[in-house]
N, C-alpha and C. Protein backbone atom coordinates (compact mmCIF):
# COMPACT_ATOMS: atom_id res chain seq x y z
N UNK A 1 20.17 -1.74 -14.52
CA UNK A 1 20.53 -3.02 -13.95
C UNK A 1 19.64 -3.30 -12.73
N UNK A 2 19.37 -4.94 -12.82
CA UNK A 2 18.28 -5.14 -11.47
C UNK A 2 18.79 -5.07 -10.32
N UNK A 3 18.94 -4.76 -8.94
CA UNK A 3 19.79 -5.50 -8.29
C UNK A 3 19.54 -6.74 -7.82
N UNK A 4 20.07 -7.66 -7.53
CA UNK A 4 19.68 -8.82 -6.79
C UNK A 4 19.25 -8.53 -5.32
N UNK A 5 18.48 -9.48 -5.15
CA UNK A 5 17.63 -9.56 -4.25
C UNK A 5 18.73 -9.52 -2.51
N UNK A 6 19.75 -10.21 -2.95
CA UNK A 6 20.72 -10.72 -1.68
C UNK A 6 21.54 -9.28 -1.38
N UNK A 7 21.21 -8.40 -2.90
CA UNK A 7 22.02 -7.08 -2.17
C UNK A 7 21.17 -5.94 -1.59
N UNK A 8 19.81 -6.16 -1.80
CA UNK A 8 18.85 -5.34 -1.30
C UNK A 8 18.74 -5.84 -0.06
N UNK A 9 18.98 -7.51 0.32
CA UNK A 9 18.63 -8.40 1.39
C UNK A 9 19.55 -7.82 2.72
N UNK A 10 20.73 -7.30 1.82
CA UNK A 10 22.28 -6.73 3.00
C UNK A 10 21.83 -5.60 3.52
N UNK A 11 21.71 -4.51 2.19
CA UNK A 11 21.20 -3.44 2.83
C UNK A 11 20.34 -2.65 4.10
N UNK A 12 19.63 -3.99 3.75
CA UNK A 12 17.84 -3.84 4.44
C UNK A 12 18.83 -4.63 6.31
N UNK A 13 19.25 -5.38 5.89
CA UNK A 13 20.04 -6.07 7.40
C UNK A 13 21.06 -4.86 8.10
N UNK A 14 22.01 -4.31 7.19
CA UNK A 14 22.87 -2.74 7.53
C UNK A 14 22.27 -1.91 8.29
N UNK A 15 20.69 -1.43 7.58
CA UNK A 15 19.44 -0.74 7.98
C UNK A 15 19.05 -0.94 9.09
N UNK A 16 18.65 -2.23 9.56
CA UNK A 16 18.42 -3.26 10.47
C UNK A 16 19.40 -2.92 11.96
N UNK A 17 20.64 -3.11 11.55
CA UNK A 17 21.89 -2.56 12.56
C UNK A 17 21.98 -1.30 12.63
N UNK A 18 20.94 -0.25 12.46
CA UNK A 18 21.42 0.88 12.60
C UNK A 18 22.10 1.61 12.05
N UNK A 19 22.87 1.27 10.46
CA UNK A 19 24.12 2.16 9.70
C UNK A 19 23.20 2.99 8.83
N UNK A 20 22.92 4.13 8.95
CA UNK A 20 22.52 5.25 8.40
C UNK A 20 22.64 5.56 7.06
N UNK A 21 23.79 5.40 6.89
CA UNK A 21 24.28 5.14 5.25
C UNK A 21 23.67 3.81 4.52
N UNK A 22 23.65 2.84 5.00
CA UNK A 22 22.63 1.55 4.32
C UNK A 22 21.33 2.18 3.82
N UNK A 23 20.67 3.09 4.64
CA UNK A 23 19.32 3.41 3.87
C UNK A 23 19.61 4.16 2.64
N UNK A 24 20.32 5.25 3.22
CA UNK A 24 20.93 6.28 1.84
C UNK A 24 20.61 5.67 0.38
N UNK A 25 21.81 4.19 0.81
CA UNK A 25 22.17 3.25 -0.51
C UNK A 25 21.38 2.37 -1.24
N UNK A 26 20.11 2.14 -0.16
CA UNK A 26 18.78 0.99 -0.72
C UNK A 26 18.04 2.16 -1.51
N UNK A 27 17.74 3.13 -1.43
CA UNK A 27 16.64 3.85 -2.67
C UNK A 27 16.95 3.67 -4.21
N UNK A 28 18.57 3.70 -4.25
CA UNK A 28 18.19 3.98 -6.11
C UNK A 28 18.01 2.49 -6.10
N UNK A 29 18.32 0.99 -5.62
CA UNK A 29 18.17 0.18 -5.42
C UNK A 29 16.99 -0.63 -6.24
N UNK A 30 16.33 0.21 -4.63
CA UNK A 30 14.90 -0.28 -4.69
C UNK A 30 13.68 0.54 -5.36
N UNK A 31 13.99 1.82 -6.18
CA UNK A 31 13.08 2.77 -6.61
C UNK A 31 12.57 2.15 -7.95
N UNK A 32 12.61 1.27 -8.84
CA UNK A 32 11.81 0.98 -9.89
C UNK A 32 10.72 -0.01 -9.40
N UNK A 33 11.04 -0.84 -8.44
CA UNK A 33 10.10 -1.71 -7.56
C UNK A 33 9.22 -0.77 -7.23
N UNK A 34 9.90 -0.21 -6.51
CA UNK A 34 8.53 1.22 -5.89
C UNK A 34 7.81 2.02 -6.24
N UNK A 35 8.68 2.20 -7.90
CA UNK A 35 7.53 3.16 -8.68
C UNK A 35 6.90 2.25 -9.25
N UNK A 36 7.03 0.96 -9.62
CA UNK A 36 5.74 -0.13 -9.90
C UNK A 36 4.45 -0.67 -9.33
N UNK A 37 5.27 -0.23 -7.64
CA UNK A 37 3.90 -0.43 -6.45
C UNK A 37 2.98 0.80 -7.09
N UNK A 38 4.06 2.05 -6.51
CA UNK A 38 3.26 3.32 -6.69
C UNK A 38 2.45 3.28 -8.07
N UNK A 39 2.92 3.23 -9.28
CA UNK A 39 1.52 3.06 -10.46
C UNK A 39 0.91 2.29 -10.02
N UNK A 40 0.63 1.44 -9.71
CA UNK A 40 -0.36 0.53 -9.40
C UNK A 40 -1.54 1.03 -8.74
N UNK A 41 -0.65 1.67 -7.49
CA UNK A 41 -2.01 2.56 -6.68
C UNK A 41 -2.55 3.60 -7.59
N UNK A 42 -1.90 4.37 -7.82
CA UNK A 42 -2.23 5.59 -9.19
C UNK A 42 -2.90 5.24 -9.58
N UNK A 43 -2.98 4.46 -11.10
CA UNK A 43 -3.62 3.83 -11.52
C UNK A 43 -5.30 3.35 -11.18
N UNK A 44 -5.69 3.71 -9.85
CA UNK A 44 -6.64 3.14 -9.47
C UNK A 44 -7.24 5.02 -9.03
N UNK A 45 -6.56 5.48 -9.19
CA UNK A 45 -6.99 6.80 -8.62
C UNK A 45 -7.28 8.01 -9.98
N UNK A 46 -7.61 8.70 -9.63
CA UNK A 46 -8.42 10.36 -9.96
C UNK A 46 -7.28 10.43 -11.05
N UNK A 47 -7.42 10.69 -12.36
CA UNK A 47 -6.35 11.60 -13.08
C UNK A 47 -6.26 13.29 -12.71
N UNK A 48 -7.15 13.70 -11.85
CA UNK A 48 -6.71 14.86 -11.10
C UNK A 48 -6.07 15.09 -9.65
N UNK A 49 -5.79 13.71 -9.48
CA UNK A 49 -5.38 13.32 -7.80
C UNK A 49 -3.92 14.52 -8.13
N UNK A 50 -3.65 15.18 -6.80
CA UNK A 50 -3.02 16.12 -6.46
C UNK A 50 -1.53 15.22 -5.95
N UNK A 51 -1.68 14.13 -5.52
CA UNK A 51 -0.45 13.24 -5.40
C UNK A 51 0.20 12.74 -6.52
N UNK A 52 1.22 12.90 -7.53
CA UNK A 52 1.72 11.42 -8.53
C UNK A 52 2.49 10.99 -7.60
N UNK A 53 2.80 9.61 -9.12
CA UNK A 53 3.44 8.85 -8.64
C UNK A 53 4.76 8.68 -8.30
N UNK A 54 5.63 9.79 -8.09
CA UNK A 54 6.92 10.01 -7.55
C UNK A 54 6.25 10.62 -6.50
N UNK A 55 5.56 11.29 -6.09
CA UNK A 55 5.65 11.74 -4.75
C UNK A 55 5.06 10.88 -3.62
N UNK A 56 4.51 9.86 -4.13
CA UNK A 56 4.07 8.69 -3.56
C UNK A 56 4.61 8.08 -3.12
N UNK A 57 5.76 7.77 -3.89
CA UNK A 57 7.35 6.83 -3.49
C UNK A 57 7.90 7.86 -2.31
N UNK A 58 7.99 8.93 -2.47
CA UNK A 58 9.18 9.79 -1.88
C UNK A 58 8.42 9.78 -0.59
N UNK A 59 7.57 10.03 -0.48
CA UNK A 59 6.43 10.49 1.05
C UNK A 59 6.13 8.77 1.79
N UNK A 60 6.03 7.70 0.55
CA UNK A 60 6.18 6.40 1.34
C UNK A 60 7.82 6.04 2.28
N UNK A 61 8.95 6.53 1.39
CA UNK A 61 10.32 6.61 1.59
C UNK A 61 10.40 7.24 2.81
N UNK A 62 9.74 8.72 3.15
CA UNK A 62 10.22 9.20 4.04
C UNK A 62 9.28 8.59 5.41
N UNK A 63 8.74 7.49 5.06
CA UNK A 63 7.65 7.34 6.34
C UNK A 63 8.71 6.34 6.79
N UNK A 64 8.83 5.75 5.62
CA UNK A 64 9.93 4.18 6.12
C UNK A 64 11.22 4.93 6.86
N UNK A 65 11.81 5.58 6.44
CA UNK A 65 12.76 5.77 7.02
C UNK A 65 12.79 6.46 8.54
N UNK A 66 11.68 7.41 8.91
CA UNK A 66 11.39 7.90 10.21
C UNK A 66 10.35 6.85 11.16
N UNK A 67 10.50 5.64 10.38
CA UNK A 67 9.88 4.73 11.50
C UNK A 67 11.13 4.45 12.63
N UNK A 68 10.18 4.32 14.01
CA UNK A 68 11.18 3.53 14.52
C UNK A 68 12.05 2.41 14.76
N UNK A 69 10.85 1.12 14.64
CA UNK A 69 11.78 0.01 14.34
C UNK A 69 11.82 -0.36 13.10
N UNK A 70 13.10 -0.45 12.83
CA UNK A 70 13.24 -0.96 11.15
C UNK A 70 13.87 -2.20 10.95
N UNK A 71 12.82 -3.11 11.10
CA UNK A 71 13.42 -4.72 10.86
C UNK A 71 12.92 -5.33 10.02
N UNK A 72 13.63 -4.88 8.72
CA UNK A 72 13.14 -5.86 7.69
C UNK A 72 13.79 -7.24 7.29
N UNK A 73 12.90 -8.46 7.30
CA UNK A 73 13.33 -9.35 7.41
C UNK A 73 14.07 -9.62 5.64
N UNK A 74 13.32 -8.92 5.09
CA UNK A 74 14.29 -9.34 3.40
C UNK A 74 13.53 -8.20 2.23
N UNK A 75 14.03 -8.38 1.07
CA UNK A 75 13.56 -7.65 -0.09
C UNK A 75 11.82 -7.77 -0.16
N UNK A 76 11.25 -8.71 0.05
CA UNK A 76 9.78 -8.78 0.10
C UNK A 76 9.11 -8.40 0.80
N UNK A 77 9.48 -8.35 2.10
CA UNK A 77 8.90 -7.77 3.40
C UNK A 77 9.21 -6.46 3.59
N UNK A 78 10.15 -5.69 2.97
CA UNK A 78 10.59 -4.31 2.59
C UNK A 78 9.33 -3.93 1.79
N UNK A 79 9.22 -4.35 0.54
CA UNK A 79 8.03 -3.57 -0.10
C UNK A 79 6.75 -4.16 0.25
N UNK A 80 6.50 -4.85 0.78
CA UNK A 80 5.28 -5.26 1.98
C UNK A 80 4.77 -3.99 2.66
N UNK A 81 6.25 -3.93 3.18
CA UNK A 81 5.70 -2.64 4.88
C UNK A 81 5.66 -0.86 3.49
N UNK A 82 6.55 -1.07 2.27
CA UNK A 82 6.29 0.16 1.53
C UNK A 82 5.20 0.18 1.02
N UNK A 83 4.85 -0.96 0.59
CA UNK A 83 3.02 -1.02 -0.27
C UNK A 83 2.06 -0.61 0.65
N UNK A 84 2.21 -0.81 1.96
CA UNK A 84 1.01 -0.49 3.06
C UNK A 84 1.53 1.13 3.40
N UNK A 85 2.70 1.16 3.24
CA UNK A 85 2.83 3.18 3.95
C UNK A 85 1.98 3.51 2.59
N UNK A 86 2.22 3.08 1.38
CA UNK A 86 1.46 4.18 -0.10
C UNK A 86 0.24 3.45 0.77
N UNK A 87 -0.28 3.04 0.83
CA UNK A 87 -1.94 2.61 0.89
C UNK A 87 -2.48 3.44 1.93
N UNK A 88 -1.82 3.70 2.88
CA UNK A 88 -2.13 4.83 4.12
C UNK A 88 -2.27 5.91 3.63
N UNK A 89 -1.16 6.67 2.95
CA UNK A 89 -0.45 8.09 2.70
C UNK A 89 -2.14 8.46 1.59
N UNK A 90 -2.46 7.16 0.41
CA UNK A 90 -3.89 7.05 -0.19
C UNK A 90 -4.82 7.52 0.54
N UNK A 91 -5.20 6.49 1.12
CA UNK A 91 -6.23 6.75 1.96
C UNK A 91 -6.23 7.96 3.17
N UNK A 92 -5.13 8.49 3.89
CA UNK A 92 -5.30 9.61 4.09
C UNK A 92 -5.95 10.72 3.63
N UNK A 93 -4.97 10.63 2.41
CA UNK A 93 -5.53 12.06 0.94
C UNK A 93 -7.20 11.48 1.02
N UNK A 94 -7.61 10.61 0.50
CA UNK A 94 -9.12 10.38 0.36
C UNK A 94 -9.73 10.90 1.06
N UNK A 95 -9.22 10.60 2.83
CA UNK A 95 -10.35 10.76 3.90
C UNK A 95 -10.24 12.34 4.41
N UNK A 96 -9.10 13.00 3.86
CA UNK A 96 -8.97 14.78 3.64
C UNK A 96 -9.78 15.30 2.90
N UNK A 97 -9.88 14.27 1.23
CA UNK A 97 -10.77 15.01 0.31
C UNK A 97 -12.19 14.92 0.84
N UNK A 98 -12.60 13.93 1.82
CA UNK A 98 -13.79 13.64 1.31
C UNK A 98 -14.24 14.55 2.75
N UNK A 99 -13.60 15.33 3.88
CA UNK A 99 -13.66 16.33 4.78
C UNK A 99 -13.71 17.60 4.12
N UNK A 100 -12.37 17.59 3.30
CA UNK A 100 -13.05 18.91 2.66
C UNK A 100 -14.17 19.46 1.54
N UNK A 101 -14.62 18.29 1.12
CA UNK A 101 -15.83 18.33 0.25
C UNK A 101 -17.20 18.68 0.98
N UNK A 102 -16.69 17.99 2.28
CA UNK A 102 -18.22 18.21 3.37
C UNK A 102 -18.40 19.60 3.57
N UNK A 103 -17.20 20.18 3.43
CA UNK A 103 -17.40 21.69 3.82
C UNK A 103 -18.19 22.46 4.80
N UNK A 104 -17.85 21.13 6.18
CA UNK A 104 -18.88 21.70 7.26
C UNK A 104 -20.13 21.46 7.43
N UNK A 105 -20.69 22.79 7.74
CA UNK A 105 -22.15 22.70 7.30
C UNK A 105 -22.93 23.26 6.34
N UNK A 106 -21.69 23.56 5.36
CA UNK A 106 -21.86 24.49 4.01
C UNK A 106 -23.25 22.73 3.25
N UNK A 107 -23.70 23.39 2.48
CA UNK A 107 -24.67 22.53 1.81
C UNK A 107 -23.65 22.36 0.53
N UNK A 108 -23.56 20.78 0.09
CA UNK A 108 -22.95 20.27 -1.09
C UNK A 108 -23.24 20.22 -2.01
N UNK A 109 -22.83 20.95 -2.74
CA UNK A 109 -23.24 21.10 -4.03
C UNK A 109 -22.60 20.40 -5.38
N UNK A 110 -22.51 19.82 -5.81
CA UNK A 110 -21.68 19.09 -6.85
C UNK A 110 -21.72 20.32 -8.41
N UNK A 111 -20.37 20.38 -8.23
CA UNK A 111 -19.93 21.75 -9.82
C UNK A 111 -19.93 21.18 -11.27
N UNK A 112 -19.55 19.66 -10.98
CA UNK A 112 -19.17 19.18 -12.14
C UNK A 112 -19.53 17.56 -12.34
N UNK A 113 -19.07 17.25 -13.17
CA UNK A 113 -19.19 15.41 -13.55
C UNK A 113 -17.94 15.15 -12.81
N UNK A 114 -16.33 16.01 -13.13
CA UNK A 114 -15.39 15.38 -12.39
C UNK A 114 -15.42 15.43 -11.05
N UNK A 115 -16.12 16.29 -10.27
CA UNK A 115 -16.12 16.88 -8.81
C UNK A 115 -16.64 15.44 -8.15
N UNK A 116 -17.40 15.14 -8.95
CA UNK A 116 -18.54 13.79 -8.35
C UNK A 116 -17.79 12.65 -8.90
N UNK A 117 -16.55 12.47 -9.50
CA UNK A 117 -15.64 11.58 -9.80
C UNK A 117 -14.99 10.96 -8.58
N UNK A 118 -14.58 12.61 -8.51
CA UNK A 118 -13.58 12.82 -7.62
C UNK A 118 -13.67 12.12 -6.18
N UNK A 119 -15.22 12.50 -5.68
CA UNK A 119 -16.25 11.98 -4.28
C UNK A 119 -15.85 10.38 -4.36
N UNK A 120 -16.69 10.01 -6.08
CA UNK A 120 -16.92 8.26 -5.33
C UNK A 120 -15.53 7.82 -5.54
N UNK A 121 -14.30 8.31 -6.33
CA UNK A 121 -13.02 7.14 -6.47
C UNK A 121 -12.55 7.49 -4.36
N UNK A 122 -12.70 8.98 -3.85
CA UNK A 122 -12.80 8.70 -2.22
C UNK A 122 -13.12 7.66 -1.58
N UNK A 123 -14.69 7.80 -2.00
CA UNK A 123 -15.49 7.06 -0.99
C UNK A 123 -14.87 5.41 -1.43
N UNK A 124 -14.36 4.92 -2.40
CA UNK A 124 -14.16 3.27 -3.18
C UNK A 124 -12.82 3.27 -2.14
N UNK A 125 -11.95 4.19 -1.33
CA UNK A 125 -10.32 3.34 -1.77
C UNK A 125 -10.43 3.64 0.14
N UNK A 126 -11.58 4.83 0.87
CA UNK A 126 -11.99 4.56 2.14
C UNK A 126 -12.87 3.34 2.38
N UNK A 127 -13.98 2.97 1.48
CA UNK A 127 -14.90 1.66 1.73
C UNK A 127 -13.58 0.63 1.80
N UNK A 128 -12.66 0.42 0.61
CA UNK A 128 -11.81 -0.83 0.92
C UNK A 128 -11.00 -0.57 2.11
N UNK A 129 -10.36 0.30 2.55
CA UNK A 129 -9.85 0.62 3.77
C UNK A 129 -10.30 -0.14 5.17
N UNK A 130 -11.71 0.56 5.04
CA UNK A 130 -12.76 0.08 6.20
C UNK A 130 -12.99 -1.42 6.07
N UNK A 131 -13.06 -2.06 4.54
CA UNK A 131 -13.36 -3.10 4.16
C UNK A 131 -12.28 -4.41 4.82
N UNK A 132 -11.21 -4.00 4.31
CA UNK A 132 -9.73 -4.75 5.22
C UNK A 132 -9.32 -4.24 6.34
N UNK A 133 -9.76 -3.66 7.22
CA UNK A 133 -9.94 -3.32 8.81
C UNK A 133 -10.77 -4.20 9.46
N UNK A 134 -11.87 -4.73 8.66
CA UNK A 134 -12.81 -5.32 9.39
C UNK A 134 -12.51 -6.71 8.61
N UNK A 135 -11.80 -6.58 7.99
CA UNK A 135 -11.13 -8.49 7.59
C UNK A 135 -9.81 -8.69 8.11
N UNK A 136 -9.20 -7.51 8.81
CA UNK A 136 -8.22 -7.78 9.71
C UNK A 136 -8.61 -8.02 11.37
N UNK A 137 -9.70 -7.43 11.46
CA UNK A 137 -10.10 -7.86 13.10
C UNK A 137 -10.52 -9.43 13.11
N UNK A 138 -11.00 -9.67 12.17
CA UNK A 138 -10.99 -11.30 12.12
C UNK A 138 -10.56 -12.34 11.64
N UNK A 139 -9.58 -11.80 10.80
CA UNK A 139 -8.41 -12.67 9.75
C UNK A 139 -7.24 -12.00 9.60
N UNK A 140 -6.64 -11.33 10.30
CA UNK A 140 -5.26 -10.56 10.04
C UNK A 140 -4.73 -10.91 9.22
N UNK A 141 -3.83 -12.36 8.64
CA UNK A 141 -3.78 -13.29 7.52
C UNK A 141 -4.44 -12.66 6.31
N UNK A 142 -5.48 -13.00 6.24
CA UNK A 142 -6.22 -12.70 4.77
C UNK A 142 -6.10 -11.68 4.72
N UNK A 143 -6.47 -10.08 5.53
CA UNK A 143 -6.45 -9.28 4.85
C UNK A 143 -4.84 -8.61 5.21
N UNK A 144 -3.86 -9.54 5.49
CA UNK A 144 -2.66 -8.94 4.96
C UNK A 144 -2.19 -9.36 3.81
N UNK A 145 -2.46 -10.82 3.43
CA UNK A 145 -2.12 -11.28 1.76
C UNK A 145 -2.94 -10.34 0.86
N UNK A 146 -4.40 -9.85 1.21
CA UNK A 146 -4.75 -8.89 0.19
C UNK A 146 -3.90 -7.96 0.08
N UNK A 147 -3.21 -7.10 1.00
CA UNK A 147 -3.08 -5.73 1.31
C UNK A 147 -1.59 -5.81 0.05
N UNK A 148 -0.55 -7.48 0.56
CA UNK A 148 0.74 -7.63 -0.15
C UNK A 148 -0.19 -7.88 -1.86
N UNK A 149 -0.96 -8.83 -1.95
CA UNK A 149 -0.96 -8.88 -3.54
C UNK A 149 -1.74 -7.70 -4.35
N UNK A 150 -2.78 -7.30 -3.94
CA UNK A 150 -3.23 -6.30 -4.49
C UNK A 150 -2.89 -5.07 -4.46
N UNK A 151 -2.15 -4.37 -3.33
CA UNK A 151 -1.55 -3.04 -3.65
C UNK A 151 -0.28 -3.27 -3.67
N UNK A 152 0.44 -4.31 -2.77
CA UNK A 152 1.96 -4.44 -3.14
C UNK A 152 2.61 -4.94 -4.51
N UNK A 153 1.68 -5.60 -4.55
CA UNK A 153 2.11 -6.76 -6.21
C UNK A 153 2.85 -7.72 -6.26
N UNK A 154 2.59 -8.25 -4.72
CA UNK A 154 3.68 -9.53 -4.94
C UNK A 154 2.99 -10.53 -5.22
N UNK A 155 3.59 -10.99 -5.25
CA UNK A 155 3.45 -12.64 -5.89
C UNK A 155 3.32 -13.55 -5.01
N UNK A 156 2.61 -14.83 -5.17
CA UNK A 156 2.04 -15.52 -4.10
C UNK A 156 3.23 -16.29 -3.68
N UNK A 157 4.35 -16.77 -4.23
CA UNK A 157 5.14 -17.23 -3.53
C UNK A 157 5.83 -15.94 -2.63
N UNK A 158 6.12 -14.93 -2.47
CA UNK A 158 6.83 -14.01 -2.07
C UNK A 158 5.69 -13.20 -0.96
N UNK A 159 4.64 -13.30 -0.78
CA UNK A 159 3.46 -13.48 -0.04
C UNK A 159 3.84 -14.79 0.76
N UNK A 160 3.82 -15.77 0.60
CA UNK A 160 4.54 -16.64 1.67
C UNK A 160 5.71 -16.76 2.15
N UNK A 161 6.91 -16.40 1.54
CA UNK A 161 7.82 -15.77 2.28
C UNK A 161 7.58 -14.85 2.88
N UNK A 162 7.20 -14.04 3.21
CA UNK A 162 6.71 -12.89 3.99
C UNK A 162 6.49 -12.80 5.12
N UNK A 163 5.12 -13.85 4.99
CA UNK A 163 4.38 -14.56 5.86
C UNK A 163 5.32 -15.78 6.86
N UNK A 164 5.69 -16.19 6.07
CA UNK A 164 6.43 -17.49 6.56
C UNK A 164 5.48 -18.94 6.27
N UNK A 165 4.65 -18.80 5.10
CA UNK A 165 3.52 -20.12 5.51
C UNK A 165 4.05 -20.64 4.08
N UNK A 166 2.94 -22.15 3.88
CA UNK A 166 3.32 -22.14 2.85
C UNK A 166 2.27 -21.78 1.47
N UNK A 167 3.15 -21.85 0.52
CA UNK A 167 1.90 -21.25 -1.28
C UNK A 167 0.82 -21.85 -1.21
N UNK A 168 0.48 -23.30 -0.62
CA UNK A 168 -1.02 -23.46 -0.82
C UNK A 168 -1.66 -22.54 0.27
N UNK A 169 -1.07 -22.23 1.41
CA UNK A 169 -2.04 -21.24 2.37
C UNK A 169 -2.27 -20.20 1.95
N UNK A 170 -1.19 -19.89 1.14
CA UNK A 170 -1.51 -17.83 0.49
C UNK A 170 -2.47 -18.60 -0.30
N UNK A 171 -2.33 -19.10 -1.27
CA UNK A 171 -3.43 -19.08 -2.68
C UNK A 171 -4.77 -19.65 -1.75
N UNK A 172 -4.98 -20.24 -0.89
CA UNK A 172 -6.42 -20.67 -0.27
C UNK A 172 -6.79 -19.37 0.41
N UNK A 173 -6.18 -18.91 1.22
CA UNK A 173 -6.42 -17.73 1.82
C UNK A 173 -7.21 -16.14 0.82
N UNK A 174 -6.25 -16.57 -0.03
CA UNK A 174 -6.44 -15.31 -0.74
C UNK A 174 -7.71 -15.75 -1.77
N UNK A 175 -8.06 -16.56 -2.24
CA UNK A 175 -9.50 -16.89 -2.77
C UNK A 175 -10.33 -16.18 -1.33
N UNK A 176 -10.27 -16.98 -0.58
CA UNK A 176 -11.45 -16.73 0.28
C UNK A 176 -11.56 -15.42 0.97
N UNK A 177 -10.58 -14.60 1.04
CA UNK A 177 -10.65 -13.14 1.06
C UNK A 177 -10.76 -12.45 0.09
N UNK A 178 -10.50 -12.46 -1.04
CA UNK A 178 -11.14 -11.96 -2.43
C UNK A 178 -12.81 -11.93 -2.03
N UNK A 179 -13.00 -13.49 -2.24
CA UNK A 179 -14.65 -13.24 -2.04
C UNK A 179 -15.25 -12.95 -1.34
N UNK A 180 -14.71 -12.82 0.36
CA UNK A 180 -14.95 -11.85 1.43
C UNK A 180 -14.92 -10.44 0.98
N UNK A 181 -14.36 -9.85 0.19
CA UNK A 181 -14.28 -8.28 0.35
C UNK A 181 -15.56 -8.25 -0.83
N UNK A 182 -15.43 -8.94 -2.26
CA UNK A 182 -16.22 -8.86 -3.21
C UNK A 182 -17.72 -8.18 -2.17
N UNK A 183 -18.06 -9.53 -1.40
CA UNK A 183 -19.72 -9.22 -1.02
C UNK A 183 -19.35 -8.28 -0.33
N UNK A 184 -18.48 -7.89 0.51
CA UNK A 184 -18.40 -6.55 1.92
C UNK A 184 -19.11 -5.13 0.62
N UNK A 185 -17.80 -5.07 -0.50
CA UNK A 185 -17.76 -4.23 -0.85
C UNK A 185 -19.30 -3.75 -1.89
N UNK A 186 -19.82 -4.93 -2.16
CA UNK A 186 -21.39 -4.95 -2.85
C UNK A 186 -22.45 -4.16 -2.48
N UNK A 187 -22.16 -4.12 -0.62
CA UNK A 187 -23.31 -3.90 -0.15
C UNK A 187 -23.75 -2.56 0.02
């Protein structure tokens, strides 16, 4: 059963006030949403990546919950702030693998076809990282509608709820940051 949105909406407000037990009660809730974010990111990653996609959810879960302020304004803005903890917890692992591959001042040697898989899907999900860092120092906007539609999976109306603007600003916005990252990421 789905839940509705207005009972994830309570929860997340319970959460909001501090009742301890409200979070408890939002996971089985909200966990098929989350394992839909989480494939998504997967999906884009290593079939030898050392993370799946339950532990993705669970390690995004436990970030949300040991944050300090927890004010989620509704069900959309909940998996907003969860789509960006998986995109961190990602890119962490990447920017570990791609330290321990350097191996210092050991000389790099590549063992395999997957080893060198392994390097560039790193170096692709740190370039976009770096890529929407530097479209957030000058568009915070754009590269937060990327960050919600492309790793969160929302939807452009639910991207403007979020936001608070309205659907023609997400859908204009988000063209023109698409084709902002396209050339970043070309070069």
């Amino acid at each position: 059963m789905t839940p509705s949105s207005s009972e994830v909406t309570q929860l997340l407000e319970a959460v909001n006030r501090g009742e301890q037990a409200a979070f408890a009660q939002l996971l089985p809730l909200v966990y098929d949403e989350l394992h839909r974010i989480a494939g998504r990111y997967m999906a884009r990653q290593q079939h030898e990546h050392t993370l799946q996609t339950t532990g993705l959810i669970h390690e995004a879960y436990l970030r949300l919950a040991h944050q300090e302020e927890k004010q989620w304004q509704n069900r959309a803005h909940f998996f907003a702030v969860a789509a960006t903890a998986m995109r961190h917890i990602l890119v962490d692992q990447a920017r570990a693998r791609q330290r321990d591959k350097r191996g210092g001042d050991a000389l790099q040697v590549s063992l395999s076809e997957a080893d060198a898989k392994s390097n560039e899907q790193a170096l692709e999900i740190t370039a976009l990282d770096e890529a929407l860092k530097t479209l957030a120092a000058f568009d915070p906007k754009q590269a937060r509608i990327v960050e919600l539609r492309f790793f969160g999976g929302l939807t452009m109306e639910e991207i403007a709820q979020v936001l608070q603007v309205s659907l023609s600003t997400v859908e204009r916005e988000w063209r023109t940051a698409r084709a902002w990252l396209g050339r970043q990421l070309m070069r």
